[in-house]
N, C-alpha and C. Protein backbone atom coordinates (compact mmCIF):
# COMPACT_ATOMS: atom_id res chain seq x y z
N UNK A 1 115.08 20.77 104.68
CA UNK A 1 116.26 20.87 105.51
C UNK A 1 115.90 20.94 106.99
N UNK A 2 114.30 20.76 107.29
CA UNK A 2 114.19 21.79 108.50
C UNK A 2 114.26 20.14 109.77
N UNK A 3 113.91 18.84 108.50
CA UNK A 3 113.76 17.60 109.20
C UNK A 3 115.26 17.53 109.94
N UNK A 4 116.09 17.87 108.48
CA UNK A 4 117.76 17.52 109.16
C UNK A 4 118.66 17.94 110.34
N UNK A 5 117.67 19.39 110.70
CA UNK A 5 118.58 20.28 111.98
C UNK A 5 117.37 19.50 112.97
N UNK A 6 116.48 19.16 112.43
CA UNK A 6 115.21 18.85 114.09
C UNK A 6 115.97 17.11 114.56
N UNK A 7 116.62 16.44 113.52
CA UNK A 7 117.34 15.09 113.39
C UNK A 7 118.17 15.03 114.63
N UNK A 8 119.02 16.48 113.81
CA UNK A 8 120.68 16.46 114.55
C UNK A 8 120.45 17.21 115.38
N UNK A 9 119.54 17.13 116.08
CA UNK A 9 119.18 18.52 117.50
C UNK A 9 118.95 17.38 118.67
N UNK A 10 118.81 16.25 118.48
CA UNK A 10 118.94 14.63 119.69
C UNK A 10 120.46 14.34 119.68
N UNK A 11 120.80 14.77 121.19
CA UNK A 11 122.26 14.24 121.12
C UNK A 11 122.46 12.42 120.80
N UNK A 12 121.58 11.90 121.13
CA UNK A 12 121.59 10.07 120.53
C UNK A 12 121.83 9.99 119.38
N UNK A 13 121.22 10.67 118.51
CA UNK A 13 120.91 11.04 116.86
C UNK A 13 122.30 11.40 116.29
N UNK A 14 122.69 12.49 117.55
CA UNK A 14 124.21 12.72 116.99
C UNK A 14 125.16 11.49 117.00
N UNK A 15 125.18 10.56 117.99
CA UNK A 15 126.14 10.09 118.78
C UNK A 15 125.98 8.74 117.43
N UNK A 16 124.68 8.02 116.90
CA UNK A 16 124.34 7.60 116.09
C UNK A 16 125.26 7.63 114.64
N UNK A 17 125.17 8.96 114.14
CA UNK A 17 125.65 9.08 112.88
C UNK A 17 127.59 9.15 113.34
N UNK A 18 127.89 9.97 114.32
CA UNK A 18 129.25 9.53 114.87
C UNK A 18 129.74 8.00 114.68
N UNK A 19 129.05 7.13 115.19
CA UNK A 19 128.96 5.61 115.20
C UNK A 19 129.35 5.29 113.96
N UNK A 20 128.13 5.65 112.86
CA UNK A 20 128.18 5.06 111.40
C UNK A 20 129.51 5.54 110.75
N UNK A 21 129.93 6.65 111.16
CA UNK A 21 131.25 7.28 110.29
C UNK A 21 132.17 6.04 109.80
N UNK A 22 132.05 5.23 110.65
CA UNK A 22 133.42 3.86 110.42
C UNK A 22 132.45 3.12 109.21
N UNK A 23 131.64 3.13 108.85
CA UNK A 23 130.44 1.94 108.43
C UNK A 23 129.31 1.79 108.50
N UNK A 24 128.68 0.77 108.12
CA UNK A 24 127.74 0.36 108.16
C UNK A 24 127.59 -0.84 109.71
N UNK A 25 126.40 -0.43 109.97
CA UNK A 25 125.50 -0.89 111.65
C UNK A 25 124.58 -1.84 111.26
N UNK A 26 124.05 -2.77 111.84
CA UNK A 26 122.82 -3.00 112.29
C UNK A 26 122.54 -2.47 113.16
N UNK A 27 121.02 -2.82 113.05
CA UNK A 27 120.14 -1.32 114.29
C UNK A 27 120.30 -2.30 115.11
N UNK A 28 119.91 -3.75 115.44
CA UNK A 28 120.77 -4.07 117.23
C UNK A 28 121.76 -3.60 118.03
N UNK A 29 123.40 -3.01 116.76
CA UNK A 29 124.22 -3.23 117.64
C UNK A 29 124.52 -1.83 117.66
N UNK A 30 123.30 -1.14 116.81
CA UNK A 30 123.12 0.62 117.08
C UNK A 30 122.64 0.17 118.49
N UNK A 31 121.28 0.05 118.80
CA UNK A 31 121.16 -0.11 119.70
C UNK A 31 121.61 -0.40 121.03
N UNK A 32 122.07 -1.13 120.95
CA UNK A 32 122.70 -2.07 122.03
C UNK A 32 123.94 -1.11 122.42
N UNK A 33 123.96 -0.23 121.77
CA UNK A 33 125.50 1.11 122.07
C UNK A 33 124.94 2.25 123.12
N UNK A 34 123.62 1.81 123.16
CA UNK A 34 122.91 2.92 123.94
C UNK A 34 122.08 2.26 125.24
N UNK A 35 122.28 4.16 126.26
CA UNK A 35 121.03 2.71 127.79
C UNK A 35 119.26 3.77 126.96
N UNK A 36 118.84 3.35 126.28
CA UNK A 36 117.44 3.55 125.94
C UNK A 36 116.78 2.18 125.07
N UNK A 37 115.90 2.18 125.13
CA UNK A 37 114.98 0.87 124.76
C UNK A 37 115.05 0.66 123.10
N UNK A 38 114.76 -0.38 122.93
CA UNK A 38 114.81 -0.20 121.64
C UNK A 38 113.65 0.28 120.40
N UNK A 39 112.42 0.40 121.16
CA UNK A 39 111.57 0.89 120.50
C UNK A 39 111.84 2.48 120.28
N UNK A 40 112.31 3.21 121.59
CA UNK A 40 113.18 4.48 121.64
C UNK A 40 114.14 4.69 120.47
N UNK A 41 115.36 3.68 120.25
CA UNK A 41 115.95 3.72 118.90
C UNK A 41 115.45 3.71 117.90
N UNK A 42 114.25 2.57 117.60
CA UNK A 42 113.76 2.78 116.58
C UNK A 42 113.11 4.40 116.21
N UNK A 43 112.96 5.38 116.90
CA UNK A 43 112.03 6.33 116.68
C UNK A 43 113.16 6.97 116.03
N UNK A 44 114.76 6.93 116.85
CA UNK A 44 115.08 7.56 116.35
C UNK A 44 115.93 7.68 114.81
N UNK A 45 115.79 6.09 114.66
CA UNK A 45 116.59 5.57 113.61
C UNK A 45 115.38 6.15 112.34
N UNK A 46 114.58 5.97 112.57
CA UNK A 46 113.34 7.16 111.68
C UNK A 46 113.22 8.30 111.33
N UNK A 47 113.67 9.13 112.38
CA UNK A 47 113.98 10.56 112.34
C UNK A 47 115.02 10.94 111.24
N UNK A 48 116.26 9.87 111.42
CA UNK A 48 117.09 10.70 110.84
C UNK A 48 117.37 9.75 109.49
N UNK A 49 116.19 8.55 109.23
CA UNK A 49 116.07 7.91 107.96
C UNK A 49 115.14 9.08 106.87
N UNK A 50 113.88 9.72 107.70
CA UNK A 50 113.53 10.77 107.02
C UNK A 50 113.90 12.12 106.58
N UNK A 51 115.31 12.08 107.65
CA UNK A 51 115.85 13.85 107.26
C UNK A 51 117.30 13.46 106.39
N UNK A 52 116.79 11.95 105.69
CA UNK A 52 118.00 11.47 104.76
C UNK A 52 119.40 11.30 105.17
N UNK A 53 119.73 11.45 106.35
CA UNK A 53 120.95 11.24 106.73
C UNK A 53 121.24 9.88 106.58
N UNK A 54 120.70 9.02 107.25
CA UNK A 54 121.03 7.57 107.05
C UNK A 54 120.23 6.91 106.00
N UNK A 55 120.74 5.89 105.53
CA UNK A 55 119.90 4.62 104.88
C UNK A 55 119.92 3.12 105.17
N UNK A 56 118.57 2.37 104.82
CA UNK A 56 118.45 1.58 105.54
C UNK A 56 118.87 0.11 104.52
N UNK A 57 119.17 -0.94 104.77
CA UNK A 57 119.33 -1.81 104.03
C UNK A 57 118.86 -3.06 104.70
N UNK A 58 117.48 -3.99 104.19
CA UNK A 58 117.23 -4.69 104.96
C UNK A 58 117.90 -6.24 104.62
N UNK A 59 118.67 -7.14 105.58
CA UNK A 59 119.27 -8.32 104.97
C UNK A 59 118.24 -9.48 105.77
N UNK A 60 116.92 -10.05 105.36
CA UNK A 60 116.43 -11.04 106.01
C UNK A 60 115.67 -10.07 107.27
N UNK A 61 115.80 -10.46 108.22
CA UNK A 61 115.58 -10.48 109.33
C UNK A 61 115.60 -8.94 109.72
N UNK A 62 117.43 -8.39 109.55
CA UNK A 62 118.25 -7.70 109.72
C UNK A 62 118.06 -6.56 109.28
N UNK A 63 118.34 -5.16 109.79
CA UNK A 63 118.68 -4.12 109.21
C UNK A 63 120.09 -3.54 109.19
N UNK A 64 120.50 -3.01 108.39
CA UNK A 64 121.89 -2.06 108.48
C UNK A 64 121.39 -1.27 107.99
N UNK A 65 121.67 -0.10 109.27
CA UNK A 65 122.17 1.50 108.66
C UNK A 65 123.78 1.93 108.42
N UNK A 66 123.57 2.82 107.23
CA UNK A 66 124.55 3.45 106.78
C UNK A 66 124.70 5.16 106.73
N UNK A 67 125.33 5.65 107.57
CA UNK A 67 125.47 7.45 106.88
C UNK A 67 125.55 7.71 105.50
N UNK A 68 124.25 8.36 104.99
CA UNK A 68 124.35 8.89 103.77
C UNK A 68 125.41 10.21 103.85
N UNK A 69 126.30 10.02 103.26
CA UNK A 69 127.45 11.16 103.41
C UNK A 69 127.22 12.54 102.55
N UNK A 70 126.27 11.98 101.42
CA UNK A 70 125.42 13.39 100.65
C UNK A 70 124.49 14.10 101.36
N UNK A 71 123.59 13.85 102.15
CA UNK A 71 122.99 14.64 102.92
C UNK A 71 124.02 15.77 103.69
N UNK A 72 124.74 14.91 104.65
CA UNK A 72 125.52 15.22 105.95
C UNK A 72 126.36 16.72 105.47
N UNK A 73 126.64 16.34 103.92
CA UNK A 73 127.47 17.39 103.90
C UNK A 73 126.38 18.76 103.05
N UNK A 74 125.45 18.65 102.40
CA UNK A 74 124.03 19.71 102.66
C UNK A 74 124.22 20.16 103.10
N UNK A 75 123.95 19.84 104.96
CA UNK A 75 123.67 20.32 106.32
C UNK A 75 124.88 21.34 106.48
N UNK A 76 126.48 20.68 106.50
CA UNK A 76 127.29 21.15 106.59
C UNK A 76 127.35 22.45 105.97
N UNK A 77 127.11 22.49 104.61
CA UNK A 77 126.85 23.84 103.53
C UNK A 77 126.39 24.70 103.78
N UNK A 78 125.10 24.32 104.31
CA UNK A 78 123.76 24.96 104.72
C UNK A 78 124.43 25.91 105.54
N UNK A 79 124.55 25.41 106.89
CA UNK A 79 125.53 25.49 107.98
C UNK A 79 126.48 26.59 107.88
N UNK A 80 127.25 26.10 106.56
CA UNK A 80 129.05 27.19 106.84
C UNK A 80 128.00 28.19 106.09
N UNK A 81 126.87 28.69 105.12
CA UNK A 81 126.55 29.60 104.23
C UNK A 81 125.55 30.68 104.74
N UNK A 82 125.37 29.77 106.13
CA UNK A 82 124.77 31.03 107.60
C UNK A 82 125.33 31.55 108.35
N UNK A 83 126.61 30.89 108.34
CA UNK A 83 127.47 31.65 109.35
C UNK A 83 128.45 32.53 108.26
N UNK A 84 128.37 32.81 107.03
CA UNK A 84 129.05 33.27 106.19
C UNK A 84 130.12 33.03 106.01
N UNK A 85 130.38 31.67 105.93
CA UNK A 85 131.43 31.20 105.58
C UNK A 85 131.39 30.69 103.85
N UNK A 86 132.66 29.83 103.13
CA UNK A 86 132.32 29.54 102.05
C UNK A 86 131.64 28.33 101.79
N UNK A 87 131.00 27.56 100.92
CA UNK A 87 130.45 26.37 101.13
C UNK A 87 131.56 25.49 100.47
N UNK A 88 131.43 24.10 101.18
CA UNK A 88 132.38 23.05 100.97
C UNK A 88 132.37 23.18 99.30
N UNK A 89 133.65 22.68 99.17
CA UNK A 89 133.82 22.74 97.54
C UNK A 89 134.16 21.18 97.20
């Protein structure tokens, strides 16, 4: 869990999975949503491919990411069950 809060601790990272909520991306036009380079995206499209939030789907050439919505809501759990709240049901 400790990959998923170090993920969502890059406001880009955040702004990223915000993005995907509608769908599925290619990482160009992830990219291209942001002023940082794209080797920069790529690092971060890694980060949060390893703390399972997103997944990758390669078409040819192409990648699309997608928000894994099972992770996201973990975090969320995790989250409401530290602040003593109840966990999502």
């Amino acid at each position: 869990m400790s990959d998923v809060f170090k993920a969502l601790a890059h406001p880009v990272r955040r702004q990223v999975l915000k993005k995907l909520r509608d769908g599925p991306m290619t990482a160009g036009d992830l990219a291209d949503a942001f002023p940082v380079s794209k080797p920069t995206m790529s690092g971060h499209f890694t980060a949060l491919k390893e703390a399972g939030l997103i997944l990758a789907e390669r078409h040819g050439t192409t990648i699309r990411y997608r928000l894994n919505a099972g992770a996201a809501e973990e975090a969320i759990a995790l989250l409401m069950s530290l602040m003593g709240k109840k966990e999502l049901e």
